[in-house]
Structure formats: structure tokens, C-alpha cells
PDB file of N, CA and C in Angstrom:
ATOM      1  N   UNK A   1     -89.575  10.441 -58.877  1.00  0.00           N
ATOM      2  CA  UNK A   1     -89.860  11.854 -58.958  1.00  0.00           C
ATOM      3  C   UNK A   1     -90.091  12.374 -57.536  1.00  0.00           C
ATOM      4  N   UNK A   2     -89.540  13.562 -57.540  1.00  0.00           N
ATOM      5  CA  UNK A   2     -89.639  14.098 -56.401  1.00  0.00           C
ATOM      6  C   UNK A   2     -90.434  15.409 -55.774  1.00  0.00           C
ATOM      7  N   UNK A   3     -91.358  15.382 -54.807  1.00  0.00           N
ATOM      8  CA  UNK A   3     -92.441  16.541 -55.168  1.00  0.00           C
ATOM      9  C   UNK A   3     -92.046  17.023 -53.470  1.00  0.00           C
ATOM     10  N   UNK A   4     -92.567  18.815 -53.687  1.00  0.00           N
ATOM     11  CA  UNK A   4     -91.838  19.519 -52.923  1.00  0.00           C
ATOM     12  C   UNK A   4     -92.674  20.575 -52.732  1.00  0.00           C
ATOM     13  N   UNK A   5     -93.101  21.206 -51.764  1.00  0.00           N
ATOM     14  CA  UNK A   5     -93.285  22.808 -51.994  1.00  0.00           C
ATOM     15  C   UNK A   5     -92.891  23.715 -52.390  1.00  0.00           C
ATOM     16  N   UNK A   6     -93.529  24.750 -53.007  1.00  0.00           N
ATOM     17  CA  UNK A   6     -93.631  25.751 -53.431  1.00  0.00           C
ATOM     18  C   UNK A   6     -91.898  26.771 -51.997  1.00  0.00           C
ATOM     19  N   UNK A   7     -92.543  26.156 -50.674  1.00  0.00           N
ATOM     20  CA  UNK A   7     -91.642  27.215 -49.775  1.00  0.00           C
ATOM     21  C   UNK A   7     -90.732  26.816 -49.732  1.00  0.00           C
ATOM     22  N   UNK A   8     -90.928  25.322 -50.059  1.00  0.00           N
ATOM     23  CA  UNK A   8     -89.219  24.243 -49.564  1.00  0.00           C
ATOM     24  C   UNK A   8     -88.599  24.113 -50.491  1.00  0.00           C
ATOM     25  N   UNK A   9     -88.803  24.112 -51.610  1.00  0.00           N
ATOM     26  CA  UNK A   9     -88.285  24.299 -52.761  1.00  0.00           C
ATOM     27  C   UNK A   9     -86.961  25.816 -52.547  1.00  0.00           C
ATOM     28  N   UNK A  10     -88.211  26.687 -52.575  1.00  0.00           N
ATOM     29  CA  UNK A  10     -87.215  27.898 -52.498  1.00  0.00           C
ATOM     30  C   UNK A  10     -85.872  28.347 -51.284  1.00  0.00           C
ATOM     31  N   UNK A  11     -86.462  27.702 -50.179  1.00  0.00           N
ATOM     32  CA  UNK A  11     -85.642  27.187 -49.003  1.00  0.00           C
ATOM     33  C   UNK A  11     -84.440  26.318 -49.554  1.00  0.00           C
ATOM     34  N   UNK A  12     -84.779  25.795 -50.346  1.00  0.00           N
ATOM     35  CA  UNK A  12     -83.339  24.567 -50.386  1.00  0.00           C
ATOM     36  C   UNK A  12     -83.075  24.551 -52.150  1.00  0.00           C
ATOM     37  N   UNK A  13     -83.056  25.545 -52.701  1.00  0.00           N
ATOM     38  CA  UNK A  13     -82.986  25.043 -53.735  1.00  0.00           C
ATOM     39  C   UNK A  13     -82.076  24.647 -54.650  1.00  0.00           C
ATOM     40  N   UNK A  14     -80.248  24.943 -54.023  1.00  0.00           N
ATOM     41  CA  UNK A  14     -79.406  24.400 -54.176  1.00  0.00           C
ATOM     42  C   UNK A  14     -79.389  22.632 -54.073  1.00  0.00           C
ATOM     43  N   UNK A  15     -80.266  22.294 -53.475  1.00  0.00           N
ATOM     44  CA  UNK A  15     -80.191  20.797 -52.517  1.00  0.00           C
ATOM     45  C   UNK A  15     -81.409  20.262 -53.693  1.00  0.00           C
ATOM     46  N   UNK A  16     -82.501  20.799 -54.373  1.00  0.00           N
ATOM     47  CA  UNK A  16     -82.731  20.340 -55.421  1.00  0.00           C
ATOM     48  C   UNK A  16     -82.162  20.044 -56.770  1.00  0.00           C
ATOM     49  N   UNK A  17     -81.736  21.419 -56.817  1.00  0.00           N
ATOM     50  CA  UNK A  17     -80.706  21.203 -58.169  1.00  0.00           C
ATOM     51  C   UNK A  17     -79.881  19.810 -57.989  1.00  0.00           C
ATOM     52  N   UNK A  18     -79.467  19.964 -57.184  1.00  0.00           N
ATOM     53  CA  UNK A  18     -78.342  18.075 -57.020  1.00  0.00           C
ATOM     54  C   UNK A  18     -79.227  17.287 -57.312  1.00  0.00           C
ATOM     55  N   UNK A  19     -80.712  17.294 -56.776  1.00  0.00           N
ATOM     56  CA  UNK A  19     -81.858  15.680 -56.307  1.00  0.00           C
ATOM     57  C   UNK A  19     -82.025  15.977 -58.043  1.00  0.00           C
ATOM     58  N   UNK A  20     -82.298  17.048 -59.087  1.00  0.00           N
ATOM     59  CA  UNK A  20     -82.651  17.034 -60.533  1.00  0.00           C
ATOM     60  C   UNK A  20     -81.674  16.507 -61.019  1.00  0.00           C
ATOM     61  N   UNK A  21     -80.872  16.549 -60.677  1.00  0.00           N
ATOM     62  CA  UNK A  21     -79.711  15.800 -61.582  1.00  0.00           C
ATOM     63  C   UNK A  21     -79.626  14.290 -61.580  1.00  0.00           C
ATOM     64  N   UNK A  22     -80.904  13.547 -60.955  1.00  0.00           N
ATOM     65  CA  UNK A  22     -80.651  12.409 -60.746  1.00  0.00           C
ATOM     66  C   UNK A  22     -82.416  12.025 -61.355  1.00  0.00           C
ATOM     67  N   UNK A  23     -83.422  13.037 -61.004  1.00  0.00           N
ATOM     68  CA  UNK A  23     -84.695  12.532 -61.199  1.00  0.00           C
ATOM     69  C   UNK A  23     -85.767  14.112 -61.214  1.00  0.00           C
ATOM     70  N   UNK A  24     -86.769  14.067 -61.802  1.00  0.00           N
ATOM     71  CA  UNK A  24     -87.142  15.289 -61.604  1.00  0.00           C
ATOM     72  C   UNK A  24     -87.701  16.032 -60.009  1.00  0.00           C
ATOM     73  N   UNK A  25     -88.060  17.038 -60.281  1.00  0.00           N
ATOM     74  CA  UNK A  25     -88.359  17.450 -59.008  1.00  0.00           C
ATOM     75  C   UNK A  25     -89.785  17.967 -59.403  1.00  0.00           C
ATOM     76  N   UNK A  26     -90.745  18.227 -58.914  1.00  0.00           N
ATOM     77  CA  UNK A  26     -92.579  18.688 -58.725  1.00  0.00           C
ATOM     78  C   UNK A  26     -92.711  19.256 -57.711  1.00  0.00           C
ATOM     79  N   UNK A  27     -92.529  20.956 -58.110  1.00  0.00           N
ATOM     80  CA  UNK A  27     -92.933  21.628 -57.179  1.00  0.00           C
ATOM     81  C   UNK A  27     -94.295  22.109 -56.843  1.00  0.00           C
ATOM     82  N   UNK A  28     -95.125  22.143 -56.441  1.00  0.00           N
ATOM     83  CA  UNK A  28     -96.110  22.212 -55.602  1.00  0.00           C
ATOM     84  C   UNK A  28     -96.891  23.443 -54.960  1.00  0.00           C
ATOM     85  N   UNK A  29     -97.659  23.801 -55.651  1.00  0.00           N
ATOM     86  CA  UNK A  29     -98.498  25.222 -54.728  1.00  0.00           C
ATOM     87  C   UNK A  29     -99.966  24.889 -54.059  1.00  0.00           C
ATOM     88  N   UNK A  30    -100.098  24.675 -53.059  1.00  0.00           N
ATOM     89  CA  UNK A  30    -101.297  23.909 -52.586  1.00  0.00           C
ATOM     90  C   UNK A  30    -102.273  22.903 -53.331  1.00  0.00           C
ATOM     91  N   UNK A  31    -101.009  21.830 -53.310  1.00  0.00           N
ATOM     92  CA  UNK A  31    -101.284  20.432 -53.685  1.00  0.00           C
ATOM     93  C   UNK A  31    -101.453  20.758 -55.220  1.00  0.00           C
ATOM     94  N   UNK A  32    -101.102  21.422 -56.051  1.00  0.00           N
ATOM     95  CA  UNK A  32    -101.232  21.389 -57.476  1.00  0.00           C
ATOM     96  C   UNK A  32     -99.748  21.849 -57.909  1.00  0.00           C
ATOM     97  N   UNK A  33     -99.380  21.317 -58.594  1.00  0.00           N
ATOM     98  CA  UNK A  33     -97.843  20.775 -59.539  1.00  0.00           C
ATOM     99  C   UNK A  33     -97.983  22.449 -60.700  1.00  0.00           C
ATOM    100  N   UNK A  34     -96.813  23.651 -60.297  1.00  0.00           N
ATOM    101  CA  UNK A  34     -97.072  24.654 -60.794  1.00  0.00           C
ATOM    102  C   UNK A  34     -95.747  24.757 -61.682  1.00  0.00           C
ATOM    103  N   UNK A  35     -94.634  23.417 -60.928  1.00  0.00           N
ATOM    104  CA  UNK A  35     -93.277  23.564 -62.278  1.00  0.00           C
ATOM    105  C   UNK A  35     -92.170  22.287 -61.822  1.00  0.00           C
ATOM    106  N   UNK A  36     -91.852  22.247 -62.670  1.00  0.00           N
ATOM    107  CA  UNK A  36     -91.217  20.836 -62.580  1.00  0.00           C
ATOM    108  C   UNK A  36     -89.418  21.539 -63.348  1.00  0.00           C
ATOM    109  N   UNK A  37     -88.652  20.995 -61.894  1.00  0.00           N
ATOM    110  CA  UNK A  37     -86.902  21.666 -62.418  1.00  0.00           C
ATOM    111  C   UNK A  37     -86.592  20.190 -62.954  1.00  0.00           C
ATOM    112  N   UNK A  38     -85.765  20.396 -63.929  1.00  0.00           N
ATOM    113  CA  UNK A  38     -85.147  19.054 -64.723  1.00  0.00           C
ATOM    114  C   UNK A  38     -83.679  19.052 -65.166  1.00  0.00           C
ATOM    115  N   UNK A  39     -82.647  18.078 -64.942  1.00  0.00           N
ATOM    116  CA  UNK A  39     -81.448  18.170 -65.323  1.00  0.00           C
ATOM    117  C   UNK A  39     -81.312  18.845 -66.581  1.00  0.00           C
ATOM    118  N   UNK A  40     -79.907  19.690 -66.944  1.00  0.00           N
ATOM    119  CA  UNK A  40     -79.717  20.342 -68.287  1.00  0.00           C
ATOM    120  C   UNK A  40     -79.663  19.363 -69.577  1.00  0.00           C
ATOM    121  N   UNK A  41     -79.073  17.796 -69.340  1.00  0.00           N
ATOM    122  CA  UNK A  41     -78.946  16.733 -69.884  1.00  0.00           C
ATOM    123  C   UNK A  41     -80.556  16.473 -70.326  1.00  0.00           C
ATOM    124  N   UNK A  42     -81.995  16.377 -69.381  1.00  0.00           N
ATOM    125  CA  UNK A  42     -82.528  16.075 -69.744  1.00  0.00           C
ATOM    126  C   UNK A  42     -83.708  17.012 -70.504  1.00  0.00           C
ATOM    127  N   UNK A  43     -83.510  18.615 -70.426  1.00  0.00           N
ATOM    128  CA  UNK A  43     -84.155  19.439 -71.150  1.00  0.00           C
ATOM    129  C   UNK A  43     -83.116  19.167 -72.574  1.00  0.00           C
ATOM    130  N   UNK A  44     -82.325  19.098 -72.521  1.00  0.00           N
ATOM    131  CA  UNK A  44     -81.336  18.957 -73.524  1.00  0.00           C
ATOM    132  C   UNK A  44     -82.477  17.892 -74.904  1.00  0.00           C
ATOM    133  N   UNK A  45     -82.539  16.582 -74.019  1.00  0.00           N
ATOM    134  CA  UNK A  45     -82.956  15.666 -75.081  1.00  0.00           C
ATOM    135  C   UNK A  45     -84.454  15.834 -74.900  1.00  0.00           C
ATOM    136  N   UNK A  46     -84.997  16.969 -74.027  1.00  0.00           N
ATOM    137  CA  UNK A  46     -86.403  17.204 -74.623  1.00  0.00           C
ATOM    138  C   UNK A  46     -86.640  17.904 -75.561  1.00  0.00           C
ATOM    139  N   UNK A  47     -85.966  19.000 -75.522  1.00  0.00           N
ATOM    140  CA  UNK A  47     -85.792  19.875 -76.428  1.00  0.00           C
ATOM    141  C   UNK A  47     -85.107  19.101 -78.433  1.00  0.00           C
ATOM    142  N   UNK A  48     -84.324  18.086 -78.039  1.00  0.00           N
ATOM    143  CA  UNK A  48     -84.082  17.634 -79.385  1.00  0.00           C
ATOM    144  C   UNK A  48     -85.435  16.398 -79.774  1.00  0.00           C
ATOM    145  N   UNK A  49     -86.179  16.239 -78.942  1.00  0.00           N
ATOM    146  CA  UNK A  49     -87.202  15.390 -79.859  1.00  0.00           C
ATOM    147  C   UNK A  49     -88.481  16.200 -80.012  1.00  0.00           C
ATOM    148  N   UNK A  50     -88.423  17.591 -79.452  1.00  0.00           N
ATOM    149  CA  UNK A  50     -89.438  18.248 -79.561  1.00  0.00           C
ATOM    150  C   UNK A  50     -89.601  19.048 -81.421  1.00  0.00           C
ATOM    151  N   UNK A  51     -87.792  18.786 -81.579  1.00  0.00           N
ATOM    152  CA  UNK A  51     -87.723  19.629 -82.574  1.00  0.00           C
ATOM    153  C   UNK A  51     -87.736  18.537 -83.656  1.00  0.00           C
ATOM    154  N   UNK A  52     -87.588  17.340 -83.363  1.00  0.00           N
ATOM    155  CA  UNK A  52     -87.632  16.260 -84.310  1.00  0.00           C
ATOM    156  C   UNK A  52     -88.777  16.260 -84.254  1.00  0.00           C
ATOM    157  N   UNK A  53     -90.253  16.244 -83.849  1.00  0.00           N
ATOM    158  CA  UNK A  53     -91.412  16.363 -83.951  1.00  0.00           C
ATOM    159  C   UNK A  53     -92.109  17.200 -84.337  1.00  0.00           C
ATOM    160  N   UNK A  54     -91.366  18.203 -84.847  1.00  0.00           N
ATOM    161  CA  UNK A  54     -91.342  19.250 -85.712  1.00  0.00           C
ATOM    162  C   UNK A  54     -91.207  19.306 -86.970  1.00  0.00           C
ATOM    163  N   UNK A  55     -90.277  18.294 -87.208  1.00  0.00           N
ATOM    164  CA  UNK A  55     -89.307  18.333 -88.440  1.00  0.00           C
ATOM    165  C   UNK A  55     -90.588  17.918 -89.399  1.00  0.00           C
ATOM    166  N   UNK A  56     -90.399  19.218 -90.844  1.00  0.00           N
ATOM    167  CA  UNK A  56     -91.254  18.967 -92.007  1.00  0.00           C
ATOM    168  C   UNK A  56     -90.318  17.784 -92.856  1.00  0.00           C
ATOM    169  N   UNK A  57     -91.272  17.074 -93.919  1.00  0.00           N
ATOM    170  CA  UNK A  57     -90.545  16.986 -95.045  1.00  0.00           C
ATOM    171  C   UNK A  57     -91.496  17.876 -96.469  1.00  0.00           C
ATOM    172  N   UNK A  58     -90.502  17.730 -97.334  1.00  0.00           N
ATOM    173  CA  UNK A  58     -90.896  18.069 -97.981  1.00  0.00           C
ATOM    174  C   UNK A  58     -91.536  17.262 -99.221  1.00  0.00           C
ATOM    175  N   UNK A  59     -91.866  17.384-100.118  1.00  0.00           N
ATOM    176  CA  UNK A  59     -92.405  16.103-101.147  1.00  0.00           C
ATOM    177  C   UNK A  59     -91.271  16.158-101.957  1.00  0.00           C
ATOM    178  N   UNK A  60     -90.411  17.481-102.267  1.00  0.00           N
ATOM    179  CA  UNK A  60     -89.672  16.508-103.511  1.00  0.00           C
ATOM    180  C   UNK A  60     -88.047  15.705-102.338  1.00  0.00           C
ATOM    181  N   UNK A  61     -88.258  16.135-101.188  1.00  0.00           N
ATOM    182  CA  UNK A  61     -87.276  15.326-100.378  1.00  0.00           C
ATOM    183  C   UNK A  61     -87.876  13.576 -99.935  1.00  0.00           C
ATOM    184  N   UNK A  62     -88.977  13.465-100.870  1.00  0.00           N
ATOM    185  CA  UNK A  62     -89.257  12.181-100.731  1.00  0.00           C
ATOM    186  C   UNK A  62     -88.755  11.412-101.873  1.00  0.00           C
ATOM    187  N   UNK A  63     -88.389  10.079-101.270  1.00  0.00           N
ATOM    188  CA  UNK A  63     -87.540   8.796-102.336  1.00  0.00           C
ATOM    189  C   UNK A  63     -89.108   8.643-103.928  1.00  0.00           C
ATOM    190  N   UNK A  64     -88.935   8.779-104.827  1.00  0.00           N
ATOM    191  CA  UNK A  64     -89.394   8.632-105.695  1.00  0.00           C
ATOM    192  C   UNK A  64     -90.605   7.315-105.585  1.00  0.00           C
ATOM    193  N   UNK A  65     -90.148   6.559-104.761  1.00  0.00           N
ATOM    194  CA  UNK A  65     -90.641   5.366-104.492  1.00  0.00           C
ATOM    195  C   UNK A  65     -91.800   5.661-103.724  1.00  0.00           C
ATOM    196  N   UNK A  66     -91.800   6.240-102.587  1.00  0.00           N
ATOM    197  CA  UNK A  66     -92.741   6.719-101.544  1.00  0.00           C
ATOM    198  C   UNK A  66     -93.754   7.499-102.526  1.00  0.00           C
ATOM    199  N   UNK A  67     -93.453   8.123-103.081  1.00  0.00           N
ATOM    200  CA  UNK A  67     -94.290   9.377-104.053  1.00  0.00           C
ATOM    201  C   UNK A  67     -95.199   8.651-104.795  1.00  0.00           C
ATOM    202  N   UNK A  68     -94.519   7.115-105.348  1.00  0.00           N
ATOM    203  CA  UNK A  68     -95.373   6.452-106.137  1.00  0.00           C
ATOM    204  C   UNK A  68     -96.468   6.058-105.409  1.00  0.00           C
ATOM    205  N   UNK A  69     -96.091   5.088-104.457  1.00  0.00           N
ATOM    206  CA  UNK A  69     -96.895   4.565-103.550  1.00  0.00           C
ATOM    207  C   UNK A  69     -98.388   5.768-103.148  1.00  0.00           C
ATOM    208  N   UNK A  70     -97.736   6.933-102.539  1.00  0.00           N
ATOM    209  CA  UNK A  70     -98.806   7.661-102.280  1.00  0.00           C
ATOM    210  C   UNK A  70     -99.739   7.556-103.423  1.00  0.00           C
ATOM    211  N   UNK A  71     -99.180   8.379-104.656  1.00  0.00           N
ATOM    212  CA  UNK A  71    -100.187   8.156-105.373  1.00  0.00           C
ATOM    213  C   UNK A  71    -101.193   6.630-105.959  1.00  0.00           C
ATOM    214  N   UNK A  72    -100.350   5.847-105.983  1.00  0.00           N
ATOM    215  CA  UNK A  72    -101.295   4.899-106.415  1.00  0.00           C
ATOM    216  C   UNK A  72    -102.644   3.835-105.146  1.00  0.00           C
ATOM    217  N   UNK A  73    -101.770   4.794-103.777  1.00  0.00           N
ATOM    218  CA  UNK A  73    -102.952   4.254-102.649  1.00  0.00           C
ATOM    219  C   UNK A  73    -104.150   4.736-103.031  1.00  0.00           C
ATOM    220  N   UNK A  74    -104.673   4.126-102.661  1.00  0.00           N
ATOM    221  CA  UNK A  74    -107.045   3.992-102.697  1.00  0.00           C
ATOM    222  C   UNK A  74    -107.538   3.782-101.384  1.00  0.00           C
ATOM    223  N   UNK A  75    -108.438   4.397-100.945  1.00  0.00           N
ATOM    224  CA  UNK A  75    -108.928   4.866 -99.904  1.00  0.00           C
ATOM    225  C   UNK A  75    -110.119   3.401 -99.899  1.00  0.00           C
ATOM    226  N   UNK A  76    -110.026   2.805 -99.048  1.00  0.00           N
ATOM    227  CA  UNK A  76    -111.024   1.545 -98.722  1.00  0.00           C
ATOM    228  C   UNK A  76    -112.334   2.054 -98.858  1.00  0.00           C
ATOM    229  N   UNK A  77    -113.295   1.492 -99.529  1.00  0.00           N
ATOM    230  CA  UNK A  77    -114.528   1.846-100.377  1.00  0.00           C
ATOM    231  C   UNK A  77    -115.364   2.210 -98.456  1.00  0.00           C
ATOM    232  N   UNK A  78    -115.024   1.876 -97.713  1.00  0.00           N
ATOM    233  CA  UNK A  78    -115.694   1.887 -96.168  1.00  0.00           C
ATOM    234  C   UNK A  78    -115.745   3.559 -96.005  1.00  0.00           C
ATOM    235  N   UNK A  79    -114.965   3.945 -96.825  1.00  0.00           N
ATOM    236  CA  UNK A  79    -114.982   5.879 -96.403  1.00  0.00           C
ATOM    237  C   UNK A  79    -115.060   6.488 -97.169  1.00  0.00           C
ATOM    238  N   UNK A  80    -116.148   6.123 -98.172  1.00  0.00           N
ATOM    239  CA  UNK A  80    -116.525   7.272 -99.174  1.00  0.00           C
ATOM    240  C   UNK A  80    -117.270   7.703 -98.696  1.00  0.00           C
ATOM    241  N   UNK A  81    -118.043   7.616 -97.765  1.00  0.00           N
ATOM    242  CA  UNK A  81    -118.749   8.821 -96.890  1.00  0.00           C
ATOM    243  C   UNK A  81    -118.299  10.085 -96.283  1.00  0.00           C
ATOM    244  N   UNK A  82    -117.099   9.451 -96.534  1.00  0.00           N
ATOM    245  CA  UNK A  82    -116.256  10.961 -96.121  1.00  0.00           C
ATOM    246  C   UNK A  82    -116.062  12.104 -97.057  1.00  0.00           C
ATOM    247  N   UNK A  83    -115.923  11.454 -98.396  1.00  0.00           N
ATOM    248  CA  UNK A  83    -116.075  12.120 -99.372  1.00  0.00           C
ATOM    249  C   UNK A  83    -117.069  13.667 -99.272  1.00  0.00           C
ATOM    250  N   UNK A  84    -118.008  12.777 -99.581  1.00  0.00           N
ATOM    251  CA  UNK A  84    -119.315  13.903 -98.913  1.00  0.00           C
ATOM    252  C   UNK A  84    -118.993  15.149 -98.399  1.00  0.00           C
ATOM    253  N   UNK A  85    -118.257  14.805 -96.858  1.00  0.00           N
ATOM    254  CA  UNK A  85    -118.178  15.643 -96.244  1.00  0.00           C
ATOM    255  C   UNK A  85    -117.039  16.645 -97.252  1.00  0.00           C
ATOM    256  N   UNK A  86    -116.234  15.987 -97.423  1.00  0.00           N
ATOM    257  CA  UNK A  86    -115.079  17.057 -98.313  1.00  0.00           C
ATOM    258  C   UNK A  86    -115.508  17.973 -98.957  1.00  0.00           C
ATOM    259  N   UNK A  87    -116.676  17.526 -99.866  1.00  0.00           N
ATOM    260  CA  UNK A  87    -117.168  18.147-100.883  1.00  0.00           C
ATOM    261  C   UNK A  87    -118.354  19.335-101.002  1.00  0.00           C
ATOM    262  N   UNK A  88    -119.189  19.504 -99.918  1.00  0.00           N
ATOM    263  CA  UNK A  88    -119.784  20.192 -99.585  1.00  0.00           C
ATOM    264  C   UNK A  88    -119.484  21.620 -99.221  1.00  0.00           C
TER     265      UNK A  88
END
């Protein structure tokens, strides 16, 4: 990774764009990191696991099997104290 000023950055910033295409760049405003330029390739695959970390399901898009399971899990007798709290 490559860290840069805020002035040198803007001074050269054709000459970064090339250095992002290989590794990120950390630009810099008196010693604190205010933006970071990143290849299009690699916003690309940030952007697709951001949205996979997103992704709902739904319950009836669950395998019948899973559904069972949920229901027939039991909560280890160690956290019925939690209960409590639910219920109040």
C-alpha cells in the first residue's frame, strides 16, 4: 500500500491512478488517512461482496430440511437466564 499526501496526490494524480492499479493508494491530510483510490477491478469485487453481505433469505427459500432443524434446536439449559431478560 501506498501512502501519499493530500498535495502530492493531487500533483501527480495521473501517476497514482497507474500505482492503484497495482495496490492501493492512502492519501493523507496531516498524517491522518482521509481516502484511499482503488483499482475499478477492485471496487468492482468490493462492491459484489458488500452486496452478498446483504443478501436476505427468506424462510420459505429455505430447504425444508433446514426449517426442520431450526425448529427442533433447544437452546442449552446454560441460557435460560436469558429468557428472563426476553420476557420482561
Amino acid at each position: 500500500m501506498v501512502t501519499v499526501s493530500a498535495t502530492e496526490f493531487c500533483r501527480k494524480f495521473g501517476h497514482f491512478q497507474d500505482v492503484a492499479q497495482r495496490e492501493p493508494v492512502v492519501v493523507v491530510n496531516h498524517d491522518r488517512p482521509t481516502a484511499y483510490l482503488i483499482s475499478a477491478s477492485e471496487y468492482e469485487k468490493f462492491q459484489a461482496i458488500r452486496a452478498a453481505s446483504r443478501k436476505r433469505l427468506q424462510v420459505g427459500a429455505l430447504p425444508d430440511k433446514v426449517v426442520a432443524a431450526i425448529k427442533a434446536a433447544k437452546v442449552p439449559s446454560k441460557y435460560n437466564r436469558l429468557n428472563k431478560l426476553l420476557t420482561k
